[in-house]
C-alpha atoms as a PDB file:
ATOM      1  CA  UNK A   1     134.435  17.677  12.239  1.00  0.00           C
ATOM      2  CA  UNK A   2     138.030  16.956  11.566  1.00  0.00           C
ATOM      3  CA  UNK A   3     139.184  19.894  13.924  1.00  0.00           C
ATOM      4  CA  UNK A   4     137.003  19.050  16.403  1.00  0.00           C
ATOM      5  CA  UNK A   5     138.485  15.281  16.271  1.00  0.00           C
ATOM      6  CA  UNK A   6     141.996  17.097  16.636  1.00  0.00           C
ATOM      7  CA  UNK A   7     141.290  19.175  19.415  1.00  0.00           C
ATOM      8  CA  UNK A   8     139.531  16.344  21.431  1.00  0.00           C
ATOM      9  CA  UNK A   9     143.167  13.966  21.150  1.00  0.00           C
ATOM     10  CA  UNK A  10     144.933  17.139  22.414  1.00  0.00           C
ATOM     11  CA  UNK A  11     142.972  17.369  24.751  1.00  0.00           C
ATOM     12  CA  UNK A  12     143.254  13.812  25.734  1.00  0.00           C
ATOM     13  CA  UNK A  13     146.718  14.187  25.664  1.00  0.00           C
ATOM     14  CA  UNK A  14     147.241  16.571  28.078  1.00  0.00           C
ATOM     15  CA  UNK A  15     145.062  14.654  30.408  1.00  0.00           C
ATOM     16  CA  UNK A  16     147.301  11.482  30.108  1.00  0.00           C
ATOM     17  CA  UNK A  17     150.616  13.618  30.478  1.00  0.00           C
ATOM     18  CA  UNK A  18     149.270  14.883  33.798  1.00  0.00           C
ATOM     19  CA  UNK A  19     148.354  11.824  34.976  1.00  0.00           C
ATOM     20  CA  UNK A  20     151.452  10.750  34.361  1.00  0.00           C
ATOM     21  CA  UNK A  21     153.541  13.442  35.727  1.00  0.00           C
ATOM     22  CA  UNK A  22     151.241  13.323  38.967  1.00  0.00           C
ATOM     23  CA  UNK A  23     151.980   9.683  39.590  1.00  0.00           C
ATOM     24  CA  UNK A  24     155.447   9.963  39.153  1.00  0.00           C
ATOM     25  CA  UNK A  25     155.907  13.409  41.116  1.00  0.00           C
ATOM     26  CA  UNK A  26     157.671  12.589  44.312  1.00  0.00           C
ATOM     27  CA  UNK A  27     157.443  14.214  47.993  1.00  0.00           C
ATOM     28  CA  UNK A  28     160.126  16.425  48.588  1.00  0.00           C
ATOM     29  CA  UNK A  29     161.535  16.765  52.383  1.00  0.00           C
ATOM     30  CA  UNK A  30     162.419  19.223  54.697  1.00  0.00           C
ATOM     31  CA  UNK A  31     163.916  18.833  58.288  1.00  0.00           C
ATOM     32  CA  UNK A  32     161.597  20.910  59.676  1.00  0.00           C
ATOM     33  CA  UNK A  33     158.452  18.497  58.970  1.00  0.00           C
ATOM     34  CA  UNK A  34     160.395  15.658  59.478  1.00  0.00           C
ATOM     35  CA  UNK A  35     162.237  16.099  63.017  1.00  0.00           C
ATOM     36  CA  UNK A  36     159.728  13.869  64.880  1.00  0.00           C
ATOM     37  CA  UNK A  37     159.065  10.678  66.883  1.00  0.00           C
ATOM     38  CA  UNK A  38     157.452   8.388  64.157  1.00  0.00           C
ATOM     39  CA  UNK A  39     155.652   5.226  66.156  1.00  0.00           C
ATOM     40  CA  UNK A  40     155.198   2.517  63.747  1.00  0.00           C
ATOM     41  CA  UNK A  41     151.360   1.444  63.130  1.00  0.00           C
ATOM     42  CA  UNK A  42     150.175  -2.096  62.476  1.00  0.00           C
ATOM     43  CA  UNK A  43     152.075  -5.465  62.546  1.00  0.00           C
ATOM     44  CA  UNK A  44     155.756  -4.483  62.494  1.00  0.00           C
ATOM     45  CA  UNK A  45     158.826  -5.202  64.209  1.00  0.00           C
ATOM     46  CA  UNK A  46     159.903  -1.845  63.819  1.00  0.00           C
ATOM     47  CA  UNK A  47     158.551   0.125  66.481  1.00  0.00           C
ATOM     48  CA  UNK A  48     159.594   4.153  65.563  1.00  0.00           C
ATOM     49  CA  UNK A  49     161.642   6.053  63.839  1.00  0.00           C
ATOM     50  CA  UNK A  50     163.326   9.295  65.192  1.00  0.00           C
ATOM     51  CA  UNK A  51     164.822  12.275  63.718  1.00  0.00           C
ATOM     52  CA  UNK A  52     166.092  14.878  65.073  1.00  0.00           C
ATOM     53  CA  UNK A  53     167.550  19.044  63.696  1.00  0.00           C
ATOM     54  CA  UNK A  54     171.074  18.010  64.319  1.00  0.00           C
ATOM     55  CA  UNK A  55     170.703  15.672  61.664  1.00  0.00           C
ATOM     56  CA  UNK A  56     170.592  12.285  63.820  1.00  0.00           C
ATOM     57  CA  UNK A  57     168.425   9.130  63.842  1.00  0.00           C
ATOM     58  CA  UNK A  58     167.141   6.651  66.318  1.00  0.00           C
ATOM     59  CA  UNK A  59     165.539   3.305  64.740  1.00  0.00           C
ATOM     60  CA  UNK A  60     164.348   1.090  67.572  1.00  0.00           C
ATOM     61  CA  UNK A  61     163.143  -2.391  66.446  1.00  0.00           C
ATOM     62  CA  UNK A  62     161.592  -4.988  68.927  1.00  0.00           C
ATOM     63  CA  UNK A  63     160.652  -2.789  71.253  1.00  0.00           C
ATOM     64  CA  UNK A  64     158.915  -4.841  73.736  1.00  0.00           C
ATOM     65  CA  UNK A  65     161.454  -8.452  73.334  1.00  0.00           C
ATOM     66  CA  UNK A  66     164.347  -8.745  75.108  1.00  0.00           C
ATOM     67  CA  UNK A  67     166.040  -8.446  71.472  1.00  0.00           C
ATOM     68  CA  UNK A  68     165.479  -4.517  71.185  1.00  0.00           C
ATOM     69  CA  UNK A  69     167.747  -3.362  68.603  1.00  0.00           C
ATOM     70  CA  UNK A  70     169.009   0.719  68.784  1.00  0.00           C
ATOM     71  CA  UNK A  71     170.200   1.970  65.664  1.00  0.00           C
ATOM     72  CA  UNK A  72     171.928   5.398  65.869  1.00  0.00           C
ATOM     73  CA  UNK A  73     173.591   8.133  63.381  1.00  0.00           C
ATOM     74  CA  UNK A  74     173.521  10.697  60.918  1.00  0.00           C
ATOM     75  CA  UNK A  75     170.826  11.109  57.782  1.00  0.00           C
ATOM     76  CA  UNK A  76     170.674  13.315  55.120  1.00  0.00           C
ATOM     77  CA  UNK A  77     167.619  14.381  53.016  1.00  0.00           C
ATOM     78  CA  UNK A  78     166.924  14.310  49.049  1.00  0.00           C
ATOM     79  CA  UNK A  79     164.077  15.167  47.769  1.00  0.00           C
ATOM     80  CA  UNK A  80     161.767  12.127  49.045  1.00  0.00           C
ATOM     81  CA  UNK A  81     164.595  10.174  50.510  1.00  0.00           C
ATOM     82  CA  UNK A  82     166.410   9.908  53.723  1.00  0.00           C
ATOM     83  CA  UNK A  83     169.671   8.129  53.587  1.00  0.00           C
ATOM     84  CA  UNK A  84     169.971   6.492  56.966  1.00  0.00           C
ATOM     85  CA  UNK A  85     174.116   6.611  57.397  1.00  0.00           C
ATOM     86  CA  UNK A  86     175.191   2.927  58.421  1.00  0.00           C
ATOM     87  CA  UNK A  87     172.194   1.549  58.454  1.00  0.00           C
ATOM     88  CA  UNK A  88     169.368   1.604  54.985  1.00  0.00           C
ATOM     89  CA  UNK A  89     167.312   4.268  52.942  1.00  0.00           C
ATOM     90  CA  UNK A  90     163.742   5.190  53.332  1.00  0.00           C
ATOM     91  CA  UNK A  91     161.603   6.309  50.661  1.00  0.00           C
ATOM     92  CA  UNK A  92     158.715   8.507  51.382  1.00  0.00           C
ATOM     93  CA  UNK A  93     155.656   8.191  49.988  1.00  0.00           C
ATOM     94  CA  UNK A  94     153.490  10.703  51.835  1.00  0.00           C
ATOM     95  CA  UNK A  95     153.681  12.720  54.743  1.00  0.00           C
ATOM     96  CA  UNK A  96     151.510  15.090  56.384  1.00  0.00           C
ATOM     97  CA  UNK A  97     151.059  17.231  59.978  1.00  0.00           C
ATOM     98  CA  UNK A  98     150.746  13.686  61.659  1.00  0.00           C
ATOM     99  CA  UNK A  99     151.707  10.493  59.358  1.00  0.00           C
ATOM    100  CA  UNK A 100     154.271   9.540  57.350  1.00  0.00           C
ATOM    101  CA  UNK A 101     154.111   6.601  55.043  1.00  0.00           C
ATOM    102  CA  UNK A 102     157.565   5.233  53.215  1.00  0.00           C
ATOM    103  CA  UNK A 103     158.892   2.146  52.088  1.00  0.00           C
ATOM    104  CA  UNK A 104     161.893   1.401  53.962  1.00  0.00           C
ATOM    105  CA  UNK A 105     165.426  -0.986  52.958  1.00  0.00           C
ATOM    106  CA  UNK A 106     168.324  -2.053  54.986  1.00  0.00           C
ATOM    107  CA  UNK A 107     171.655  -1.986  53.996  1.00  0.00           C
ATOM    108  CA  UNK A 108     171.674  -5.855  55.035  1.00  0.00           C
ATOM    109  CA  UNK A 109     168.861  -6.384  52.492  1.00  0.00           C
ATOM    110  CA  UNK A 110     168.440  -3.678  50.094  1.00  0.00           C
ATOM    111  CA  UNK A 111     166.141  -5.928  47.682  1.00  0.00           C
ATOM    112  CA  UNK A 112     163.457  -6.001  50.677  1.00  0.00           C
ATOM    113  CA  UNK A 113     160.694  -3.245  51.011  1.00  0.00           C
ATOM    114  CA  UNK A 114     159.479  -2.619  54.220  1.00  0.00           C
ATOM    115  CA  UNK A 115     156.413  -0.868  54.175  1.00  0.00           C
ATOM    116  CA  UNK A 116     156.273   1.477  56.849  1.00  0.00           C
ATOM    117  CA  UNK A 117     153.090   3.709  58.187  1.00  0.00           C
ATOM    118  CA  UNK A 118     153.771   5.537  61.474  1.00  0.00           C
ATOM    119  CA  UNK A 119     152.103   8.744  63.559  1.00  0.00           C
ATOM    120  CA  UNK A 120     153.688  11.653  65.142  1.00  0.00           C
ATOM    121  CA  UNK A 121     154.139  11.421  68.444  1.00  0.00           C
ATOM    122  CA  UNK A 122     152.863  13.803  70.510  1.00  0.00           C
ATOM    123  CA  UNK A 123     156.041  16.768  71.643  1.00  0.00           C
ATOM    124  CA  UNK A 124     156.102  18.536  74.837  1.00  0.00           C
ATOM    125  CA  UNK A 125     155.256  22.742  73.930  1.00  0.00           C
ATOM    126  CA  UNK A 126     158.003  24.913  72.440  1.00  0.00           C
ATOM    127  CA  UNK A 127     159.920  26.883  74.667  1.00  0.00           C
ATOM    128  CA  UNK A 128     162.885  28.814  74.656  1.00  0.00           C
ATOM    129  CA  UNK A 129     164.962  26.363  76.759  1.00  0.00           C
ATOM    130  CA  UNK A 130     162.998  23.454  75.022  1.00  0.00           C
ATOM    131  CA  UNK A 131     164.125  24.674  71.458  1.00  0.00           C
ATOM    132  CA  UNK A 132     167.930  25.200  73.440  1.00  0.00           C
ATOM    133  CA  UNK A 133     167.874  21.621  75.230  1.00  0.00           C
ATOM    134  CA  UNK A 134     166.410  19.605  71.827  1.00  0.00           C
ATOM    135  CA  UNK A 135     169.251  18.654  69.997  1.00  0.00           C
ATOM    136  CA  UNK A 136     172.293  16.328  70.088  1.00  0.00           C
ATOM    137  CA  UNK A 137     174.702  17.040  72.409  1.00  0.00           C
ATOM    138  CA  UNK A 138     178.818  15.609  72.918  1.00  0.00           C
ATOM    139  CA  UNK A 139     180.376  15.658  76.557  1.00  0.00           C
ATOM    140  CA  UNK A 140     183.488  17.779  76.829  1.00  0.00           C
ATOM    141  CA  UNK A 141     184.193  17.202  80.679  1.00  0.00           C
ATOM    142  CA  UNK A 142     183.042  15.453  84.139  1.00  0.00           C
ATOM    143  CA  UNK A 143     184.256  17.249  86.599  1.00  0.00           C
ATOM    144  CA  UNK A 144     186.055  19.248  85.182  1.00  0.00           C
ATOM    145  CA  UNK A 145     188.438  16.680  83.193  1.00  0.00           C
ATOM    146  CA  UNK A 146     188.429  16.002  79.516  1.00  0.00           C
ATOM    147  CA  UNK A 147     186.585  12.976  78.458  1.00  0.00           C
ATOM    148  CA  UNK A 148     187.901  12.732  74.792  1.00  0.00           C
ATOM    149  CA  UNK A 149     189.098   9.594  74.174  1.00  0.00           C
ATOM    150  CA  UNK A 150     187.969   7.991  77.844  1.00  0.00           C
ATOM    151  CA  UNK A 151     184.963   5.704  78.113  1.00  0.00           C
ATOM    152  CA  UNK A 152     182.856   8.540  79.336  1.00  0.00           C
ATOM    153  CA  UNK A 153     183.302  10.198  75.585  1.00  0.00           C
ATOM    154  CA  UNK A 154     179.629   9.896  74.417  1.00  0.00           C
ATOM    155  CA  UNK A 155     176.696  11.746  72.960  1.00  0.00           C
ATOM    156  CA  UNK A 156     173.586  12.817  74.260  1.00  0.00           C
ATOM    157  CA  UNK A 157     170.316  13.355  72.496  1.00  0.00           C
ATOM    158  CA  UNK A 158     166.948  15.379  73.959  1.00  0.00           C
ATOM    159  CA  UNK A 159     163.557  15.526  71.494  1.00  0.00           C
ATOM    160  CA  UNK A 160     160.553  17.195  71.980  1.00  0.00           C
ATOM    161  CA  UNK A 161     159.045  13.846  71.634  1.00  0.00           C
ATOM    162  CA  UNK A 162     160.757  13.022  75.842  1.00  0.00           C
ATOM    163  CA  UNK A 163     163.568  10.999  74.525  1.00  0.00           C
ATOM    164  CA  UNK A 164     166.891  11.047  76.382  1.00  0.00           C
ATOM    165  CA  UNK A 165     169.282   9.183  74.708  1.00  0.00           C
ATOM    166  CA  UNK A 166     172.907   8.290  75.629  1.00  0.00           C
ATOM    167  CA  UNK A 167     175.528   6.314  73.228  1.00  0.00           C
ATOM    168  CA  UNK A 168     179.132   6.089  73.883  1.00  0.00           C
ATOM    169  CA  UNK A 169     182.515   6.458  71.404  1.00  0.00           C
ATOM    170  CA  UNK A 170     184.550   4.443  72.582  1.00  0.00           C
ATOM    171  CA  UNK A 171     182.272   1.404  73.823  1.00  0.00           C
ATOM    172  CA  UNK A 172     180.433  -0.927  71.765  1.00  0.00           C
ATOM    173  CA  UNK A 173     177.432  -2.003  72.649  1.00  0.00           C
ATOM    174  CA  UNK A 174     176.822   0.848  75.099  1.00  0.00           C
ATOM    175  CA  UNK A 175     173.765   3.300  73.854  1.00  0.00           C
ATOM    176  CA  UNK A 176     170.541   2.970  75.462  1.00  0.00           C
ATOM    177  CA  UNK A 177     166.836   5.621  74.954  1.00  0.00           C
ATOM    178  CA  UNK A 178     165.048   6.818  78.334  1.00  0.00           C
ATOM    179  CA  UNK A 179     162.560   9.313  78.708  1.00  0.00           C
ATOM    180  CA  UNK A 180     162.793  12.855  80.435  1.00  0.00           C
ATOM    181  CA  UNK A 181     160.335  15.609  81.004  1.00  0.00           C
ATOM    182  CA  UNK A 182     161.100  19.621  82.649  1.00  0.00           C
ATOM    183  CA  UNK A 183     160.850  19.176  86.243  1.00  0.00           C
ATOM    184  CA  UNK A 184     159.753  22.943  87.494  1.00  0.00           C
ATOM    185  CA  UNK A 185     158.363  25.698  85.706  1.00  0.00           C
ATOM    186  CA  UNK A 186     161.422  27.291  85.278  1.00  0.00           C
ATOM    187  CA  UNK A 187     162.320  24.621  83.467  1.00  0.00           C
ATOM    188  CA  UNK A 188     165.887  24.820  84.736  1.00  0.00           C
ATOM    189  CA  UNK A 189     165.305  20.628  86.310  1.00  0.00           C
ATOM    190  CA  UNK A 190     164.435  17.850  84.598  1.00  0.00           C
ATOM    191  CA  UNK A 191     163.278  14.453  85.579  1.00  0.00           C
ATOM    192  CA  UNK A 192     165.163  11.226  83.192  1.00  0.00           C
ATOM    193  CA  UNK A 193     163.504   7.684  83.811  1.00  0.00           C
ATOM    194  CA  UNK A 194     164.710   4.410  82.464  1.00  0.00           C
ATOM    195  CA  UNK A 195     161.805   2.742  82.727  1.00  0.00           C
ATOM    196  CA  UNK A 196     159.720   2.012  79.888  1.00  0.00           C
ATOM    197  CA  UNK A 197     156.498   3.745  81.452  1.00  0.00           C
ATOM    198  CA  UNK A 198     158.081   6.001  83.906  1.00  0.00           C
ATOM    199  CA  UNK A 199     156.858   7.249  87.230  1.00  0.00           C
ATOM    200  CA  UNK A 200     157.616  10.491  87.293  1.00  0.00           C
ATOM    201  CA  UNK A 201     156.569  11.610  91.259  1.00  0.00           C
ATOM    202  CA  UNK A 202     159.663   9.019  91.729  1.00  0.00           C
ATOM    203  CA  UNK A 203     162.310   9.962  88.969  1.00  0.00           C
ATOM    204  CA  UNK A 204     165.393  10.848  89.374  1.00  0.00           C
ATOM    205  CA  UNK A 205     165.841  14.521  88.637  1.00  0.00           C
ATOM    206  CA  UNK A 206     169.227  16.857  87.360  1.00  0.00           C
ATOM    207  CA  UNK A 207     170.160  20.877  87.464  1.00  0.00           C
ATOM    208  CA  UNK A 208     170.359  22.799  84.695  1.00  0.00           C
ATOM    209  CA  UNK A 209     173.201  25.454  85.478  1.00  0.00           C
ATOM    210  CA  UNK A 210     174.024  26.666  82.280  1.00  0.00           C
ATOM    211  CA  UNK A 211     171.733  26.281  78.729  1.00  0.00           C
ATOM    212  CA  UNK A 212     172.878  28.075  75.467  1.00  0.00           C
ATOM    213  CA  UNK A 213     173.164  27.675  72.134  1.00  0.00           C
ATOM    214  CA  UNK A 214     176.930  26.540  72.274  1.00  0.00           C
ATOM    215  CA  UNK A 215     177.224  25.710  75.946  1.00  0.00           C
ATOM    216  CA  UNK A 216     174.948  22.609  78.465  1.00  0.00           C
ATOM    217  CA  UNK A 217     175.837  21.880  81.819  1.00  0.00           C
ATOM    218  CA  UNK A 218     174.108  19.721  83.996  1.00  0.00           C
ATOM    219  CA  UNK A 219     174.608  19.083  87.803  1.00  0.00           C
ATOM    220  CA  UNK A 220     173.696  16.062  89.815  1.00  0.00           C
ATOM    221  CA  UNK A 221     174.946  15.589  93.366  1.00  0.00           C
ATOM    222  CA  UNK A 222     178.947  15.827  93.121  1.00  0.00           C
ATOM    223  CA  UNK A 223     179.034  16.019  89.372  1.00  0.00           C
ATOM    224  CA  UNK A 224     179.117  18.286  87.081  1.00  0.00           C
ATOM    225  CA  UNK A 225     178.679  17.709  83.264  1.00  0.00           C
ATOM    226  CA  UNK A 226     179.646  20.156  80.388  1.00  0.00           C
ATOM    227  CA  UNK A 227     178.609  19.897  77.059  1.00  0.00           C
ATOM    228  CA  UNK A 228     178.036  21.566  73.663  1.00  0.00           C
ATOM    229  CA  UNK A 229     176.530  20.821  70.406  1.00  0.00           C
ATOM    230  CA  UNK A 230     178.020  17.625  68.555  1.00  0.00           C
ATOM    231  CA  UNK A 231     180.513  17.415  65.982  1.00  0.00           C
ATOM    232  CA  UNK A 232     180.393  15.664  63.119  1.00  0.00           C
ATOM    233  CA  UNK A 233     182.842  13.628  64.736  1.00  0.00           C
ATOM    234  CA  UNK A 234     180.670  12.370  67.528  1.00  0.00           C
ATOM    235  CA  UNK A 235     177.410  12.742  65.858  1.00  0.00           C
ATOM    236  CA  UNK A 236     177.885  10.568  63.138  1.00  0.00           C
ATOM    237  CA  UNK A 237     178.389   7.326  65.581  1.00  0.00           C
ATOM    238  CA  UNK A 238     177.255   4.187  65.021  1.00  0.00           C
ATOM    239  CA  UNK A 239     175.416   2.047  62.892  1.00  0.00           C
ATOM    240  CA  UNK A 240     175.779  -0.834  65.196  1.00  0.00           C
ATOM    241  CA  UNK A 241     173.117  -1.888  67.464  1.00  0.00           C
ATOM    242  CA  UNK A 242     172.760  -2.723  71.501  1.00  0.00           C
ATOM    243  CA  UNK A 243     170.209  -4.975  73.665  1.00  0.00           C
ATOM    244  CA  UNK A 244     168.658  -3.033  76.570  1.00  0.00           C
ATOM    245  CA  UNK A 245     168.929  -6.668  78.196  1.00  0.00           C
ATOM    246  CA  UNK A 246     173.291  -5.988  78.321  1.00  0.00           C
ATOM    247  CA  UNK A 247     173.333  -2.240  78.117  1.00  0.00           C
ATOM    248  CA  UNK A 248     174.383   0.197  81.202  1.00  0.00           C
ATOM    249  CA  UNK A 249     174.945   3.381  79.651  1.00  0.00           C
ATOM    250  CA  UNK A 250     173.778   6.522  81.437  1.00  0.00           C
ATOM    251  CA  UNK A 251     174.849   9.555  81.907  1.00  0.00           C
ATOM    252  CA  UNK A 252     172.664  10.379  84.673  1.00  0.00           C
ATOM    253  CA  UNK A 253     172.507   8.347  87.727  1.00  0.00           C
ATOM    254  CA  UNK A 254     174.806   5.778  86.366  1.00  0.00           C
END
């Protein structure tokens, strides 16, 4: 009777330690699941959350008010949180093929928990000049002269998700997200659209000359842009913000 008394509280025991090591066990990470356009569901001012292989961010709060916010730079992953450079930390909860759920805190206002829950937005099919063009590019020359520390010094960012997004080095208050698709099968065009829902038998299109690994240049009329993958340097811009309602920076058609 005794032993049998014994062996039931080990066995309780065991229980209770799992239970406890399953609430405490954490999600851990990788870039791979979490490079994706995140759109915020339910009542929040925060409308998505971007991340991209090269290691950047977009935040974009107040999506729809004419006091959008654009927060831009580098995060780093560990285990189930994502350091937000400049800007706050976000703790994950749980994430899966489609959702993500995490509590998220500003730098501002660390003792505030945001609770976030957020889909995957839907990214255009892999191919090989889709896998090439996704990433975060730096612009090395217009025209063949040097932009490094002009105004036209800047970064650009393509996601599978369509975003197109442009933010400057040397100007504050200058970044801006648009949307692009592939133009032609070839994929060797590609349409760009400011416009929050864009019209795309109207958009203005560019030329893909050149798309590597290392190398991007675009054409577009007279111009001729040549870039290659960012620095840290350049990459790790800004953790300021921007309102669409004052901001004119594009690359393309500006």
């Amino acid at each position: 009777m005794l032993r049998n008394i014994m062996l039931l509280i080990m066995i309780l025991s065991v229980i209770g330690a799992c239970k406890k090591d399953d609430k405490n066990s954490t999600v851990t990470l990788d870039i791979e699941t979490l490079s994706a356009k995140w759109l915020v569901s339910g009542s929040s001012e925060y409308s998505s959350f971007e991340f991209n292989k090269s290691g950047n961010y977009i935040v974009i709060k107040n999506a729809n008010t004419s006091n959008q916010e654009i927060k831009f730079g580098k995060y780093t992953i560990s285990e189930s949180t994502i350091i937000l450079t400049g800007y706050g930390t976000i703790i994950v909860s749980e994430i899966k093929e489609n959702t993500i759920t995490f509590i998220f805190k500003t730098n501002i206002d660390p003792d505030t928990e945001i609770n976030i829950n957020a889909d995957k937005q839907d990214e255009m099919e892999s191919t090989s000049n889709t896998d090439l063009l996704c990433k975060t590019w730096e612009l090395v020359t217009e025209n063949g002269e040097p932009v490094e520390g002009t105004d036209m010094e800047l970064t650009v960012l393509f996601s599978k998700a369509g975003t197109y997004f442009v933010t400057y080095i040397n100007v504050s208050d200058a970044s801006n997200v648009a949307q692009w698709k592939w133009k032609n099968a070839e994929e060797t065009e590609l349409y760009y659209s400011w416009e929050e829902v864009p019209n795309w038998e109207t958009a203005s299109y560019v030329m893909i000359t050149e798309l590597t690994s290392t190398s991007l240049i675009i054409t577009e009329g007279d111009l001729v842009y040549v870039l290659q993958p960012a620095s840290n340097k350049s990459a790790a811009l800004t953790d300021g913000y921007v309102s669409t309602e004052t901001n004119n920076s594009k690359i393309f058609g500006r």
